[in-house]
Protein backbone atom coordinates (compact mmCIF):
# COMPACT_ATOMS: atom_id res chain seq x y z
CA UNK A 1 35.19 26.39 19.55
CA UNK A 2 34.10 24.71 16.49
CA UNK A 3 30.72 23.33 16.48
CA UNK A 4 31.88 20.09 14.08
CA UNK A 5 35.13 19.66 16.77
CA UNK A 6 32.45 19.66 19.27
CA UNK A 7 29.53 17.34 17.92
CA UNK A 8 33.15 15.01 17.25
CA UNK A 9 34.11 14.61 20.89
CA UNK A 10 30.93 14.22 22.04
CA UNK A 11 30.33 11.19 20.09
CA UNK A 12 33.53 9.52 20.77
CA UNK A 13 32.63 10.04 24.46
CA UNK A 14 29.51 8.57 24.02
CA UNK A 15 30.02 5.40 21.88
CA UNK A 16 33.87 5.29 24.03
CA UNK A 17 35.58 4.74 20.65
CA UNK A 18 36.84 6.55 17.70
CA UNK A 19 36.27 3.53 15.60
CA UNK A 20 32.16 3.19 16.77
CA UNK A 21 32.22 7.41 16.26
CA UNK A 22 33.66 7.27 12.92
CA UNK A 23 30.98 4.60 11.57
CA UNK A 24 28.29 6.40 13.63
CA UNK A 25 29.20 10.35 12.06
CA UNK A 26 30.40 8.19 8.37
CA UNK A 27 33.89 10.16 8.42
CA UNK A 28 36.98 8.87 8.11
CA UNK A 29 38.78 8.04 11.41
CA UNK A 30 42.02 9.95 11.02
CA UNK A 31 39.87 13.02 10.24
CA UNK A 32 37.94 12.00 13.31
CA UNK A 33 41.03 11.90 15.74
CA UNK A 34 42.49 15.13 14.25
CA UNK A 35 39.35 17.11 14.94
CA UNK A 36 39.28 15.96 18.53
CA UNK A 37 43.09 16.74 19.14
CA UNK A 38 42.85 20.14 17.94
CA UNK A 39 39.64 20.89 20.09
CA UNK A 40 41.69 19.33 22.63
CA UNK A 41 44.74 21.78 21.63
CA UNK A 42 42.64 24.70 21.60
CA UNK A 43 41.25 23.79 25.03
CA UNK A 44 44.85 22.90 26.24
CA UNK A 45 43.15 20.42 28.46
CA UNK A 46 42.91 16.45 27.69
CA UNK A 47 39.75 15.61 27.01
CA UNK A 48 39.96 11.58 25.81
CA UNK A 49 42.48 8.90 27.71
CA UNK A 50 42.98 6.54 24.52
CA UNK A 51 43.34 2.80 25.70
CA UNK A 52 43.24 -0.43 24.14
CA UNK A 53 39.38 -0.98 23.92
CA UNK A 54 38.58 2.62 23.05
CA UNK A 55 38.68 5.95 24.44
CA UNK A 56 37.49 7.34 28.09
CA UNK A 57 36.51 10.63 29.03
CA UNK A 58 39.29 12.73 31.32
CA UNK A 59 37.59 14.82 34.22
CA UNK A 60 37.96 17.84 31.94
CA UNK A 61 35.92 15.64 28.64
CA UNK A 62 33.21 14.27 30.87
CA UNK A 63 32.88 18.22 31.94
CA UNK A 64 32.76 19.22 28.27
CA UNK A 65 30.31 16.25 27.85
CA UNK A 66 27.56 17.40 29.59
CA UNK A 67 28.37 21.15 28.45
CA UNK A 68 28.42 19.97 24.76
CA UNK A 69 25.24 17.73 24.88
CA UNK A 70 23.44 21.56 25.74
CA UNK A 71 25.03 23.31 22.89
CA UNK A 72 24.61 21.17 20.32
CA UNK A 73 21.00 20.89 21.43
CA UNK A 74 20.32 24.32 21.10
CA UNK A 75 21.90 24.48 17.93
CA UNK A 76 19.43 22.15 16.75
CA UNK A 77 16.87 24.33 18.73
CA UNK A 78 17.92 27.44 16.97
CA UNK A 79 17.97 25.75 13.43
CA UNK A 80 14.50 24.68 14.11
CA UNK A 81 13.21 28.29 15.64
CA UNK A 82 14.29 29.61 11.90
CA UNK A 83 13.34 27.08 9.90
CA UNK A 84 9.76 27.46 11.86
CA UNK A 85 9.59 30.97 10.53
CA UNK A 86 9.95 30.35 7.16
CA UNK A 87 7.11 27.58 8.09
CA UNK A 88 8.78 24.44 8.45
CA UNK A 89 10.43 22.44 11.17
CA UNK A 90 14.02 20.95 10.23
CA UNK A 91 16.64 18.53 11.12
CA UNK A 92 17.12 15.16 11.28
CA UNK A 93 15.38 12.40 12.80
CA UNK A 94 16.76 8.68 13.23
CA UNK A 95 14.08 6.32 13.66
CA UNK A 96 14.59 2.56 15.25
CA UNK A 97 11.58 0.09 14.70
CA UNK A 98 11.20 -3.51 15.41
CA UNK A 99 10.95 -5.63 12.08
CA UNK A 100 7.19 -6.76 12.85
CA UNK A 101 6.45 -3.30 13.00
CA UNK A 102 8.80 -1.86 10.15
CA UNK A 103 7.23 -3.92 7.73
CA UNK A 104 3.43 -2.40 8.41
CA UNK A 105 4.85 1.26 9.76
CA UNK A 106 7.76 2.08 7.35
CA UNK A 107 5.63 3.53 4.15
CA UNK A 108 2.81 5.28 6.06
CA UNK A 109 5.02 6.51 8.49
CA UNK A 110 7.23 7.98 5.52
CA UNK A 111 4.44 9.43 3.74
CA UNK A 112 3.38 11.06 6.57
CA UNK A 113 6.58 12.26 7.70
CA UNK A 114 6.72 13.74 4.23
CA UNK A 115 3.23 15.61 4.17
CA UNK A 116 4.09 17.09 8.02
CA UNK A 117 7.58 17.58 7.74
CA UNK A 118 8.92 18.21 4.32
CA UNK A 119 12.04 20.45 5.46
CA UNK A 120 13.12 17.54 7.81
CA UNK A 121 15.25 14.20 6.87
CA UNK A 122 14.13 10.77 8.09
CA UNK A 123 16.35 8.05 8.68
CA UNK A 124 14.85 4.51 9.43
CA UNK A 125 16.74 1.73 11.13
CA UNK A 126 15.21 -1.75 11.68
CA UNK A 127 16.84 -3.54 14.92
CA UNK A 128 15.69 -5.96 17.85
CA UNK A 129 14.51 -3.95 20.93
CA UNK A 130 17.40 -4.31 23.27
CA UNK A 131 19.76 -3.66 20.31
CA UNK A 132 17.54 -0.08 20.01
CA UNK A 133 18.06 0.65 23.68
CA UNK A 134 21.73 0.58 23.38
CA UNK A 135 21.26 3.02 19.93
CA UNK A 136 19.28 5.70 21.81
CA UNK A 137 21.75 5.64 24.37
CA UNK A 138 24.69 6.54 22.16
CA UNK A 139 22.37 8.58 19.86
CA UNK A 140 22.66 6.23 16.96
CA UNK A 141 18.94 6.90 17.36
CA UNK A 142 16.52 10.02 18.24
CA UNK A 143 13.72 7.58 18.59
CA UNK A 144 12.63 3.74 19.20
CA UNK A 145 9.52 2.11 19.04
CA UNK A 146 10.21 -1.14 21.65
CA UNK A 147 8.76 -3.84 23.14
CA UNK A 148 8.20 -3.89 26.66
CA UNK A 149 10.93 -1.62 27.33
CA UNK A 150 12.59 -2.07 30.50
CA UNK A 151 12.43 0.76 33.23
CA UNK A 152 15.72 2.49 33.39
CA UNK A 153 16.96 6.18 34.31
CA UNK A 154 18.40 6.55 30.67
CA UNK A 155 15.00 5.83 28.91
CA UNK A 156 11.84 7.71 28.67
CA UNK A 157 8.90 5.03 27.43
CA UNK A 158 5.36 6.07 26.77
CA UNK A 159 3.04 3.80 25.72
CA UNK A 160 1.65 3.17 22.25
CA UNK A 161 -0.32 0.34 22.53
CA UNK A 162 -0.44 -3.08 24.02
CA UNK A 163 -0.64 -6.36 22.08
CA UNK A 164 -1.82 -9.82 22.58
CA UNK A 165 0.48 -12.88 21.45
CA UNK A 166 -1.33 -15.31 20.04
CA UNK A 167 0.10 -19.20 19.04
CA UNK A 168 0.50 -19.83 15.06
CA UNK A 169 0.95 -23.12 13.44
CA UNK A 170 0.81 -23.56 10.15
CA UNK A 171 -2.99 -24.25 8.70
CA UNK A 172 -3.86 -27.61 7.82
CA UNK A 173 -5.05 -28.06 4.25
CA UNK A 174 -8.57 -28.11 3.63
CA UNK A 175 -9.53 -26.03 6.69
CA UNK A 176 -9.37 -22.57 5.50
CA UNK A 177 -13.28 -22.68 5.32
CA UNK A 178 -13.36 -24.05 9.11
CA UNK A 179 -14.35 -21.65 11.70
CA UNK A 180 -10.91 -20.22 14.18
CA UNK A 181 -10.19 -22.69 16.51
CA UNK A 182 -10.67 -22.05 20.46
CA UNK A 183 -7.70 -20.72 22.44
CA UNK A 184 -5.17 -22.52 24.08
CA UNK A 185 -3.98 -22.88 28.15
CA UNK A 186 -0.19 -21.02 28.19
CA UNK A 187 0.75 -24.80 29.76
CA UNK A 188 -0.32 -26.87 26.64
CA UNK A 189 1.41 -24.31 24.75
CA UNK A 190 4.87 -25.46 26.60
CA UNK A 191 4.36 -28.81 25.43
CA UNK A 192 4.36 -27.53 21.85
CA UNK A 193 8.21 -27.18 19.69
CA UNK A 194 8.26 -23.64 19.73
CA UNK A 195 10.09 -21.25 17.05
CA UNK A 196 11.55 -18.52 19.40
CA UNK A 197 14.10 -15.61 18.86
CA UNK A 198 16.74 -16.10 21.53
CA UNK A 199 17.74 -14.10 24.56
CA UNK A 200 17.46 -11.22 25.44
CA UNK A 201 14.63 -10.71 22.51
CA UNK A 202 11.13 -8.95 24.52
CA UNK A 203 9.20 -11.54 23.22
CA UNK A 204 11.36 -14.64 24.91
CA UNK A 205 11.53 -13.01 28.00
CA UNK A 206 8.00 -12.80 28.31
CA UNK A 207 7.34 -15.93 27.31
CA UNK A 208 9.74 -17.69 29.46
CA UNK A 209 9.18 -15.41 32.39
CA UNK A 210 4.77 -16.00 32.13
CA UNK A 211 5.69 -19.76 31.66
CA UNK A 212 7.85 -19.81 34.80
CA UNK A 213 4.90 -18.18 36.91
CA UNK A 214 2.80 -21.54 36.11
CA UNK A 215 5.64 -23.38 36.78
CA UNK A 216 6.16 -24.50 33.30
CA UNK A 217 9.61 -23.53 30.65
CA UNK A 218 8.91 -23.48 27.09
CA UNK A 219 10.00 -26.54 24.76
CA UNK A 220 12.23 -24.56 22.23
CA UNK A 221 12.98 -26.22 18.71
CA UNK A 222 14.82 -23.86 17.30
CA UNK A 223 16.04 -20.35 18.26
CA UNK A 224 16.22 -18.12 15.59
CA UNK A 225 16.23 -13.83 15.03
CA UNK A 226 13.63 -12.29 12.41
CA UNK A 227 10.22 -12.67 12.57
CA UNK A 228 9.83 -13.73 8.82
CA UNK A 229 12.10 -16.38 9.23
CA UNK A 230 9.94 -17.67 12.47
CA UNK A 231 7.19 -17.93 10.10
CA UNK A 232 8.52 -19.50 7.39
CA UNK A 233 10.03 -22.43 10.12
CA UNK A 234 6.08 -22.69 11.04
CA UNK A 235 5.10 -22.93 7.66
CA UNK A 236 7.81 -25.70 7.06
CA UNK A 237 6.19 -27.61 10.12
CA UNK A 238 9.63 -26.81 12.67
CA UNK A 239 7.26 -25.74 15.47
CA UNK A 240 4.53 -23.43 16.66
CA UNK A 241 5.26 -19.58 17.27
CA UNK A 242 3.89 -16.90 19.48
CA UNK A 243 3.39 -13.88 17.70
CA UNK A 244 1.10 -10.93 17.71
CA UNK A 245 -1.63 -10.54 15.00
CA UNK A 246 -0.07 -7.77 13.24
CA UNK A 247 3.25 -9.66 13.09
CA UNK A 248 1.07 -12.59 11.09
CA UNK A 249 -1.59 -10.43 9.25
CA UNK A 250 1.68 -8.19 7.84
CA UNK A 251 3.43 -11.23 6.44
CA UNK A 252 3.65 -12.21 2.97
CA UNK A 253 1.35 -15.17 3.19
CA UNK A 254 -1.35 -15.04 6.19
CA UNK A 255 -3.33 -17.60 4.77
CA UNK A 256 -0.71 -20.16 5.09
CA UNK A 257 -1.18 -19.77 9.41
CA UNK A 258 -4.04 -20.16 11.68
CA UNK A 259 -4.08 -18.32 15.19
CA UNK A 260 -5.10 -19.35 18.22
CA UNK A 261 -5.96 -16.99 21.35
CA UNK A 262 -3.50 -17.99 24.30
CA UNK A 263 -4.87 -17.88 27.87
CA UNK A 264 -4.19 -18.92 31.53
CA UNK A 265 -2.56 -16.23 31.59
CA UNK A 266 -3.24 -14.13 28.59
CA UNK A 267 0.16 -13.20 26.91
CA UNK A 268 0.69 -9.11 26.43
CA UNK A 269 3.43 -7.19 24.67
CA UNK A 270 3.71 -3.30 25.40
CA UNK A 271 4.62 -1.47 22.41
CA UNK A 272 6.28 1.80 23.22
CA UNK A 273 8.06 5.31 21.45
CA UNK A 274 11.29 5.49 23.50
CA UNK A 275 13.77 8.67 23.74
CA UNK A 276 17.13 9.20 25.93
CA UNK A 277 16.87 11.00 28.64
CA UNK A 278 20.28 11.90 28.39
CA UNK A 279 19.39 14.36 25.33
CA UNK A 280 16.41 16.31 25.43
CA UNK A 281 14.12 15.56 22.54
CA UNK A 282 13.69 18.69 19.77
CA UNK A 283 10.79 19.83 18.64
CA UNK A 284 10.98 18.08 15.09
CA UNK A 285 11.67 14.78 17.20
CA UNK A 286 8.47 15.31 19.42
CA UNK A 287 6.39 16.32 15.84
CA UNK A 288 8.04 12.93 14.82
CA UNK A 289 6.49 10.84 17.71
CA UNK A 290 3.19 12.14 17.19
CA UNK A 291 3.17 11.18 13.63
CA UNK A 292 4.39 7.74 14.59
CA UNK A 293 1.35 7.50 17.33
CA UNK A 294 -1.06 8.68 15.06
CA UNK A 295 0.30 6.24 12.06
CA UNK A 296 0.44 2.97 13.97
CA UNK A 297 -2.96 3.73 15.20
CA UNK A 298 -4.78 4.40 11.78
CA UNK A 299 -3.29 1.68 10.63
CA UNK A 300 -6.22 -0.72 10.46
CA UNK A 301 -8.32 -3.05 10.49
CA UNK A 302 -6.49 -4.26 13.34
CA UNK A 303 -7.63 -5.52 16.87
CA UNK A 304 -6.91 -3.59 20.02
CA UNK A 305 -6.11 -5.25 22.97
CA UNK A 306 -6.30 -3.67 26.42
């Protein structure tokens, strides 16, 4: 059985389409399709039923499926048991990070990765959190840093730290001397335009969900993906936005917003490393979320919240 053949059909079967596979492995979809039909020849069993909107598992593939998931793993395993006695862990590890987090993370979390783990690759993809939870699931990712990720038998969260949301609105001129102003009741803050990413974004579910508990639904302006662009809108004078701090202290101009605390009831964000429970993580993935933990938390001066 050839390993490639294998590592093929277990992708299709995952993503439930040659076309997603092809894009996802970055080979040619005829090659793609011949690999599988010879494994499928050599195996004299059908492995795929090829419909319309993609391509299912047979009782035989979804047997192979969880058979091939273990191999390949302890491939990887075994590649990483030799490359750890020369004195280096190996492989490949796909990162997913939310954009507010990218933009501070990315470079120390490279350099890092690089000092650590110079036999290993990294691979960095920057995506909204429920868009992540759908990559780890089909292994377009090894690991996800997400906001308040949901629970769910197909996801292992652990906590990295938990963040406060706090309003911005652009600063009025002439009071970048003036001391911060107080906070703000959650209530007057849905009486404000607000600049929000749409559903299902972390953030506007929290938002709307907290306003809902005090009986209140937030007064959107404008619905818009990207925290850069949010900011931007709020410096144009659109609307207000609830961010965290790191998502306005990271931006190109900080100066240009001023931050208020919001309370009644304080707004928190749980920022967690994710894995699928599906695939068991290796030990250069597992090296790879401790680095991440340890980045994000020397990263600094920045204020913990509870």
């Amino acid at each position: 059985m050839d390993l490639k053949q294998l590592e093929y059909f277990v992708r299709v079967a995952e993503l439930g389409s040659f076309t997603r596979a092809a894009l996802a492995l970055d080979v040619a979809q005829p090659a793609l399709s011949r690999q599988v039909r010879l494994l499928e020849v050599e195996l004299r069993q059908n492995l795929l039923v090829r419909n319309g909107r993609g391509a299912v598992p047979t009782e035989a593939g979804r047997l192979l499926l969880e058979h091939g998931r273990g191999i390949l793993h302890q491939v990887e395993r075994a590649r990483e048991e030799l490359g750890r006695v020369r004195g280096a862990l190996a492989g490949r590890v796909a990162i997913g990070l939310p954009p507010s987090v990218a933009r501070v993370l990315t470079v120390p979390l490279t350099r890092a990765f690089r000092q650590h783990l110079p036999e290993a690759s990294l691979s960095i993809s920057e995506g909204l959190s429920v868009t992540m939870i759908d990559w780890l699931r089909t292994g377009r990712l090894d690991i996800a840093v997400l906001y308040n990720a949901p629970p769910s038998d197909e996801i292992e969260a652990t906590p990295l730290e938990d963040e406060e949301l706090l309003l911005v609105q652009v600063r009025p001129a002439g009071l970048a001397e003036e001391p911060p102003p107080g906070p703000v009741a959650l209530a007057e803050v849905a009486t404000l335009p607000l600049v929000i990413p749409s559903r299902p974004n972390a953030v506007r579910m929290l938002v709307e969900a907290e306003m809902a508990n005090i009986g209140q639904r937030p007064s959107v302006a404008l619905e818009i993906d990207g925290v850069s662009a949010i900011l931007d809108l709020v410096a144009d004078g659109v609307g207000v936005a609830l961010l965290s701090r790191n998502a306005v202290e990271s931006s190109v101009r900080p100066s240009a917003y001023q931050t208020r605390a919001v309370v009644d009831p304080v707004l928190r964000t749980r920022l967690s490393t994710a894995t699928s429970s599906l695939r068991p993580t290796t030990l250069t993935q597992q090296s790879a979320i401790g680095l991440i933990r340890e980045t994000w938390l020397s990263i600094g001066p920045r204020p913990r919240t509870a």
